[in-house]
N, C-alpha and C. Protein backbone atom coordinates (compact mmCIF):
# COMPACT_ATOMS: atom_id res chain seq x y z
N UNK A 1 -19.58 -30.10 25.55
CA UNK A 1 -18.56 -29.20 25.05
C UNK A 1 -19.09 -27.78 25.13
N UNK A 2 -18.61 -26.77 25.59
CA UNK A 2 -18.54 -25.53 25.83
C UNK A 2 -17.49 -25.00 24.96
N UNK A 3 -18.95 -24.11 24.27
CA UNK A 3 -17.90 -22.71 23.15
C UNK A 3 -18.13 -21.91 23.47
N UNK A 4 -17.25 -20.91 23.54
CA UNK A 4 -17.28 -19.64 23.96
C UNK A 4 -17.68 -18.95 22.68
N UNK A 5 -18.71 -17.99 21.85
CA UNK A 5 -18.71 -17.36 21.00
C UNK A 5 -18.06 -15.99 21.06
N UNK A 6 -17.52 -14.98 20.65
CA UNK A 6 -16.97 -14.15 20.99
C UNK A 6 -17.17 -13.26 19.33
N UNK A 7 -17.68 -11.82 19.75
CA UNK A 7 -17.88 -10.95 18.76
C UNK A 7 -16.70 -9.82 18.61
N UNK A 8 -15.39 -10.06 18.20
CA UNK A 8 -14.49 -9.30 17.77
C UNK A 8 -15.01 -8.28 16.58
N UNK A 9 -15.14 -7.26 16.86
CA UNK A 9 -14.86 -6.24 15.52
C UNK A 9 -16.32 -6.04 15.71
N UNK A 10 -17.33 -6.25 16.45
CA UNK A 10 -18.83 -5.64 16.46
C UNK A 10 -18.50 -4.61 16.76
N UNK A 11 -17.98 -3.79 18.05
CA UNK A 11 -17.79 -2.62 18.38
C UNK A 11 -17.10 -1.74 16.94
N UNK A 12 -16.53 -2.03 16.14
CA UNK A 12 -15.79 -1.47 15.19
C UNK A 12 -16.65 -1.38 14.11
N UNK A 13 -17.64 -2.73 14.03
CA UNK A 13 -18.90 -2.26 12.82
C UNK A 13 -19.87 -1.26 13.19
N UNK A 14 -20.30 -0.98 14.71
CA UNK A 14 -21.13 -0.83 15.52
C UNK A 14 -21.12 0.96 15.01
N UNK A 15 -19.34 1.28 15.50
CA UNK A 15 -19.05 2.73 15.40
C UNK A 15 -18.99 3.02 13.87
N UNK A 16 -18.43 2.61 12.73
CA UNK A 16 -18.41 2.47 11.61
C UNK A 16 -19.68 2.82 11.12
N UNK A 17 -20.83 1.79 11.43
CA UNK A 17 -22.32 2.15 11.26
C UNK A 17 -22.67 3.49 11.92
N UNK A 18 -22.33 3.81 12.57
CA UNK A 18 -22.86 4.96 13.44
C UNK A 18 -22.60 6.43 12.72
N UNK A 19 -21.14 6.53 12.85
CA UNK A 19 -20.47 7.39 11.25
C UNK A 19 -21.21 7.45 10.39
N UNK A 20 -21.34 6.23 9.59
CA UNK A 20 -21.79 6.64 8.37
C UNK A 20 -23.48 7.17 8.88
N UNK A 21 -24.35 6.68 9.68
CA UNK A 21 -25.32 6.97 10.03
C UNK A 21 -25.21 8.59 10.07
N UNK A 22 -24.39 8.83 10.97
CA UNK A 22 -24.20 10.38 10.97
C UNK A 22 -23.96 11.72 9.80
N UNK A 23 -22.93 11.02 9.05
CA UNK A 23 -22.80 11.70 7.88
C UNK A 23 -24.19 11.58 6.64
N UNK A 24 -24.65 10.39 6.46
CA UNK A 24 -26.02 10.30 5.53
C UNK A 24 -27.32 10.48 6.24
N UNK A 25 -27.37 10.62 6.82
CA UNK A 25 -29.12 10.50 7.51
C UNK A 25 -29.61 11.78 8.78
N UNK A 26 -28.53 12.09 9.42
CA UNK A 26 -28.66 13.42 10.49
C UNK A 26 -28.25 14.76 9.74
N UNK A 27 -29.77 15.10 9.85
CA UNK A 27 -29.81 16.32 8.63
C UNK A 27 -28.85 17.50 9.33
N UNK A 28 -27.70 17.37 9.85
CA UNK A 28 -26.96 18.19 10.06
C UNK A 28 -26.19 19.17 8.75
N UNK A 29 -25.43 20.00 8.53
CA UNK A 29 -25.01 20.36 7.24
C UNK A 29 -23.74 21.21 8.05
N UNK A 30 -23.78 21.23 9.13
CA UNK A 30 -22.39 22.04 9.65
C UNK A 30 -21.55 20.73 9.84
N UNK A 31 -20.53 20.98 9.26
CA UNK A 31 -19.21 19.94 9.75
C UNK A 31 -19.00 20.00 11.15
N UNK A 32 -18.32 20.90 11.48
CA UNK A 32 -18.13 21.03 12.85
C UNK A 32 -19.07 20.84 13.98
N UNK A 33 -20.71 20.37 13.71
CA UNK A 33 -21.28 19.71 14.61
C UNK A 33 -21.32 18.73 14.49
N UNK A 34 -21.31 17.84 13.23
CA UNK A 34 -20.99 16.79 12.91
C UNK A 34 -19.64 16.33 13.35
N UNK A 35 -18.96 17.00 13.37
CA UNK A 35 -17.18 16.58 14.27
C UNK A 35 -17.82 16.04 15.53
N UNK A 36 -18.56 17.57 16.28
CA UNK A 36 -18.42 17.28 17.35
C UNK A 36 -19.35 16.34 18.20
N UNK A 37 -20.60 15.75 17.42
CA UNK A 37 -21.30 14.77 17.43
C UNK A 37 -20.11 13.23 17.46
N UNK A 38 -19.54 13.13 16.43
CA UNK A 38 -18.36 12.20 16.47
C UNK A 38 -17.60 12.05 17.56
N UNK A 39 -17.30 13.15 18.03
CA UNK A 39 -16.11 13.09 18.89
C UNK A 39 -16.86 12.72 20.18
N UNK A 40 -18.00 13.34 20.92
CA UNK A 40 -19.15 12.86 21.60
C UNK A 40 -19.07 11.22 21.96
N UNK A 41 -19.75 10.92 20.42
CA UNK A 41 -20.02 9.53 20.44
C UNK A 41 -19.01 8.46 20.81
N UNK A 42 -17.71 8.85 20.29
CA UNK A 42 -16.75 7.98 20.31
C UNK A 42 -16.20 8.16 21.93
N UNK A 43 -16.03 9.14 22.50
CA UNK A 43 -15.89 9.19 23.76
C UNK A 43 -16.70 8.30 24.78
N UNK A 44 -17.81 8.30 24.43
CA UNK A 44 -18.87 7.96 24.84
C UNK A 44 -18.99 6.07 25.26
N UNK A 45 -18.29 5.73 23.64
CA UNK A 45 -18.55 4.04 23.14
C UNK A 45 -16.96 3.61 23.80
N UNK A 46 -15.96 4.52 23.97
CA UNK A 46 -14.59 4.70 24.63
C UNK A 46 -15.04 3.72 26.44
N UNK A 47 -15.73 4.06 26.62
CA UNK A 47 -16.34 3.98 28.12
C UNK A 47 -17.26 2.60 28.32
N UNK A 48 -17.83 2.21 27.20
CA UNK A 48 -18.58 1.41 27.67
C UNK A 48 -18.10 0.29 27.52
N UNK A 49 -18.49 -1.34 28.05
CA UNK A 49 -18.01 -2.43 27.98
C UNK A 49 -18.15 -2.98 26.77
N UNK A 50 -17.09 -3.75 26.23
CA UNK A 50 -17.26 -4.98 25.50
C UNK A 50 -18.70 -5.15 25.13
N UNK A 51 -19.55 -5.56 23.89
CA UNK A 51 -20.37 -6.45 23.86
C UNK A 51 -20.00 -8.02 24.59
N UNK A 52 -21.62 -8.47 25.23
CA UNK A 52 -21.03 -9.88 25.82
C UNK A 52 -20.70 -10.61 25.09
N UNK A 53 -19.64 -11.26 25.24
CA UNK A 53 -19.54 -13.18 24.89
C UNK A 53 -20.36 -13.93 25.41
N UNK A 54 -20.61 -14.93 24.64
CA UNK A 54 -21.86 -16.26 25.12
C UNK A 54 -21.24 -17.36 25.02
N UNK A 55 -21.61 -18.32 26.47
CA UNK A 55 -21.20 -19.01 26.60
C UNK A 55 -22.47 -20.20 26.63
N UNK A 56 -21.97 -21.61 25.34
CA UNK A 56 -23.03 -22.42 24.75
C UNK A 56 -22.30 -23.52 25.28
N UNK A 57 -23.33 -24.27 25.39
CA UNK A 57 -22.80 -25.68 25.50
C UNK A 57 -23.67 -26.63 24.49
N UNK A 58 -22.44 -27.25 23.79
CA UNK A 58 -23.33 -28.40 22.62
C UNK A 58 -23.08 -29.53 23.01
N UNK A 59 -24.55 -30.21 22.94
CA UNK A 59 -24.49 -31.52 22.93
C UNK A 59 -23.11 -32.57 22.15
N UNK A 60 -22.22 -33.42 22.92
CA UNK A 60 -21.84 -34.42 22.42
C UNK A 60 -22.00 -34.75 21.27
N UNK A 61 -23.04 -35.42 21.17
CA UNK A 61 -23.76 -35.98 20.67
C UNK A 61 -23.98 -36.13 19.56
N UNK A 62 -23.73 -34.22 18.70
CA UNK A 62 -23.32 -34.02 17.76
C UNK A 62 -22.29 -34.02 16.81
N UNK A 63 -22.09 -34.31 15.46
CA UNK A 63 -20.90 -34.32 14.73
C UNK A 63 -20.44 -33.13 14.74
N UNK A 64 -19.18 -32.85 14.34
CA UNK A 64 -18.89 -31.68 14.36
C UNK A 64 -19.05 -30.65 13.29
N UNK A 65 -19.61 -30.90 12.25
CA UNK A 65 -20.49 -30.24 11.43
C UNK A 65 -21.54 -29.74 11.78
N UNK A 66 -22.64 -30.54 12.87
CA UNK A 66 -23.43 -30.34 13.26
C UNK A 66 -23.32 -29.12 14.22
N UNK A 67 -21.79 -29.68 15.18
CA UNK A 67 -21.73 -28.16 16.01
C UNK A 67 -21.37 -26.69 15.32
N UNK A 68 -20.31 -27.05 14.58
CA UNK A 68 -20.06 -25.89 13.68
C UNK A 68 -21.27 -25.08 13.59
N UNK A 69 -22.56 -25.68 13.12
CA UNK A 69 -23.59 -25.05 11.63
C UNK A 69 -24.24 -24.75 13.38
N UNK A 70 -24.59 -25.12 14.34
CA UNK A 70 -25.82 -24.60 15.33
C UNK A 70 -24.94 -23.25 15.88
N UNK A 71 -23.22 -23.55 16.30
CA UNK A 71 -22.59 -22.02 16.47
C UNK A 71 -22.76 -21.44 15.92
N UNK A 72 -22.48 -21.34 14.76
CA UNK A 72 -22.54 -20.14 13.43
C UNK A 72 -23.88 -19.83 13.30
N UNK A 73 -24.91 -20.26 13.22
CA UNK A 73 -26.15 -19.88 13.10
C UNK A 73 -26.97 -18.99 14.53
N UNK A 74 -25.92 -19.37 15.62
CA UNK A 74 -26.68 -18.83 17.09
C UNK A 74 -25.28 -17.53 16.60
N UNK A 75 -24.19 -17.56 16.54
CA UNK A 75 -23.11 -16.85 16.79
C UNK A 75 -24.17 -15.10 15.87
N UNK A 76 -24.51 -15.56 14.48
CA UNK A 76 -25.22 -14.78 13.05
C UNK A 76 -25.88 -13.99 14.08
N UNK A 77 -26.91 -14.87 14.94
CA UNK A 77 -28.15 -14.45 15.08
C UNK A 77 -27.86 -13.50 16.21
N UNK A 78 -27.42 -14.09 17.14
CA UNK A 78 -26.82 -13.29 18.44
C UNK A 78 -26.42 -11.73 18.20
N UNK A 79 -25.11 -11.84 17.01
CA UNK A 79 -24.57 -10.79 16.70
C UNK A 79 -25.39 -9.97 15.74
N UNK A 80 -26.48 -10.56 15.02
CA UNK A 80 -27.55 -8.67 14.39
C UNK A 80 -28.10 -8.69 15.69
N UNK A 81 -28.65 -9.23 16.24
CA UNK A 81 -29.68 -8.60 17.27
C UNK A 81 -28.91 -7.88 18.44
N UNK A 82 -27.85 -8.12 18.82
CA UNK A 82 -27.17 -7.19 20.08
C UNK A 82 -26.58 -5.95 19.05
N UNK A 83 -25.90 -6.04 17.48
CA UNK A 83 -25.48 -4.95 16.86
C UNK A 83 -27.52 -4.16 16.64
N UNK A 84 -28.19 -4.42 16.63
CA UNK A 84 -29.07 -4.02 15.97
C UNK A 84 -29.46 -3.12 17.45
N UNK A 85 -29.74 -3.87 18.56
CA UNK A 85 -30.13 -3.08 19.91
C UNK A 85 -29.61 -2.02 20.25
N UNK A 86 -28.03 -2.18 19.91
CA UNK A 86 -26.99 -1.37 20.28
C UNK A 86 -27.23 0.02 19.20
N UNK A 87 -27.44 0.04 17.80
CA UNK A 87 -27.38 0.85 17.17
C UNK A 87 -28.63 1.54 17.62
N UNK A 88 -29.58 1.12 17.62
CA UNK A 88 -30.82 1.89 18.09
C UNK A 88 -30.68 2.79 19.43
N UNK A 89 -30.14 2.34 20.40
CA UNK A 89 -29.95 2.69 21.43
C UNK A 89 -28.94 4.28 21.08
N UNK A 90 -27.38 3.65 20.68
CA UNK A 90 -26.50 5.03 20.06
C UNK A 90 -26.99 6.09 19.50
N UNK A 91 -28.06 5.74 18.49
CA UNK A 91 -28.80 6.46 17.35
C UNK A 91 -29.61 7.40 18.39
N UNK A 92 -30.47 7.19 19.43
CA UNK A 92 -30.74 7.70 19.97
C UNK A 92 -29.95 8.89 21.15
N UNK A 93 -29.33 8.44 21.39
CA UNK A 93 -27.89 9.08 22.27
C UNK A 93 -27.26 10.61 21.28
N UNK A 94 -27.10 9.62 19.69
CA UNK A 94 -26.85 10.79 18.79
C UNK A 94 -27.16 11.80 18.79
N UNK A 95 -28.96 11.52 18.56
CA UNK A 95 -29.53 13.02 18.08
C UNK A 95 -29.40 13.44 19.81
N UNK A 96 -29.33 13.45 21.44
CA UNK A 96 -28.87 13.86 22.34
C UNK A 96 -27.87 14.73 21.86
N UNK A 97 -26.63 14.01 21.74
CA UNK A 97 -25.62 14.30 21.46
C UNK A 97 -25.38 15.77 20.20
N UNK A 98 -26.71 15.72 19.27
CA UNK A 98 -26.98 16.82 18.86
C UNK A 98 -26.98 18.05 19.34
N UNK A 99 -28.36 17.90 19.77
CA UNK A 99 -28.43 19.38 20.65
C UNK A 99 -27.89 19.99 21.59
N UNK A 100 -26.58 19.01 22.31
CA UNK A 100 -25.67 19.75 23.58
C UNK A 100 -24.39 20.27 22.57
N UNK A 101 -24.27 19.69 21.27
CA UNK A 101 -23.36 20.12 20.42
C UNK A 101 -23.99 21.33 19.90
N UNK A 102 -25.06 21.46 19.66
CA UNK A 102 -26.36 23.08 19.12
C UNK A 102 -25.78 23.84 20.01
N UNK A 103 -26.16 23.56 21.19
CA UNK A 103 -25.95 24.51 22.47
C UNK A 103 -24.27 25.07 22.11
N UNK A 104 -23.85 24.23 22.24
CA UNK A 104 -22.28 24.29 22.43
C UNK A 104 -21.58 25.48 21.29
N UNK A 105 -22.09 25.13 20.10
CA UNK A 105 -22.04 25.76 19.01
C UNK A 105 -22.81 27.53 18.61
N UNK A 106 -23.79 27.34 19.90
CA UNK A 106 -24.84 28.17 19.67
C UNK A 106 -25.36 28.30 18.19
N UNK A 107 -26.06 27.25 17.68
CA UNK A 107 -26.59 27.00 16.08
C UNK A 107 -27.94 26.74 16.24
């Protein structure tokens, strides 16, 4: 049996996290670079693909409790570690995304 796992709404926690990342932690204090850091980013995440779907195959073999609990536990694990890669990666892009907004701003 083949399940398709599929991460609906990561991209939406992904940017969500990112926001708030932006507003608490990037010692910015001008709004309007902070806009334009936002507006940046979201353009940016606008463009890129989907996180992947994974495609599992479970043993037969198993009850279906059994399959349930090994999806959900690969589905958990799958989804911090690609949200976790992904944020690190953005986070980095951010503070980028800083200084062409500095420039831009001349600040």
């Amino acid at each position: 049996m083949a399940e398709i796992i599929a991460f609906p709404g990561a991209e939406e926690a992904l940017r969500r996290n990112l926001d708030r990342m932006i507003d608490e932690h990037l010692e910015v204090t001008d709004p309007d670079l902070k806009a334009c850091i936002k507006k940046r980013l979201s353009t940016y995440l606008s463009r890129l693909p989907k996180l992947p779907s994974l495609n599992f195959k479970v043993p037969e073999s198993l009850s279906d409790a059994q399959k349930q609990e090994i999806l959900s536990s690969l589905a958990d694990e799958y989804n911090t570690q690609v949200t976790a890669y992904a944020f690190k990666f953005l986070s980095d892009i951010a503070l980028l995304q800083l200084e062409i907004c500095q420039c831009e701003h001349r600040k």
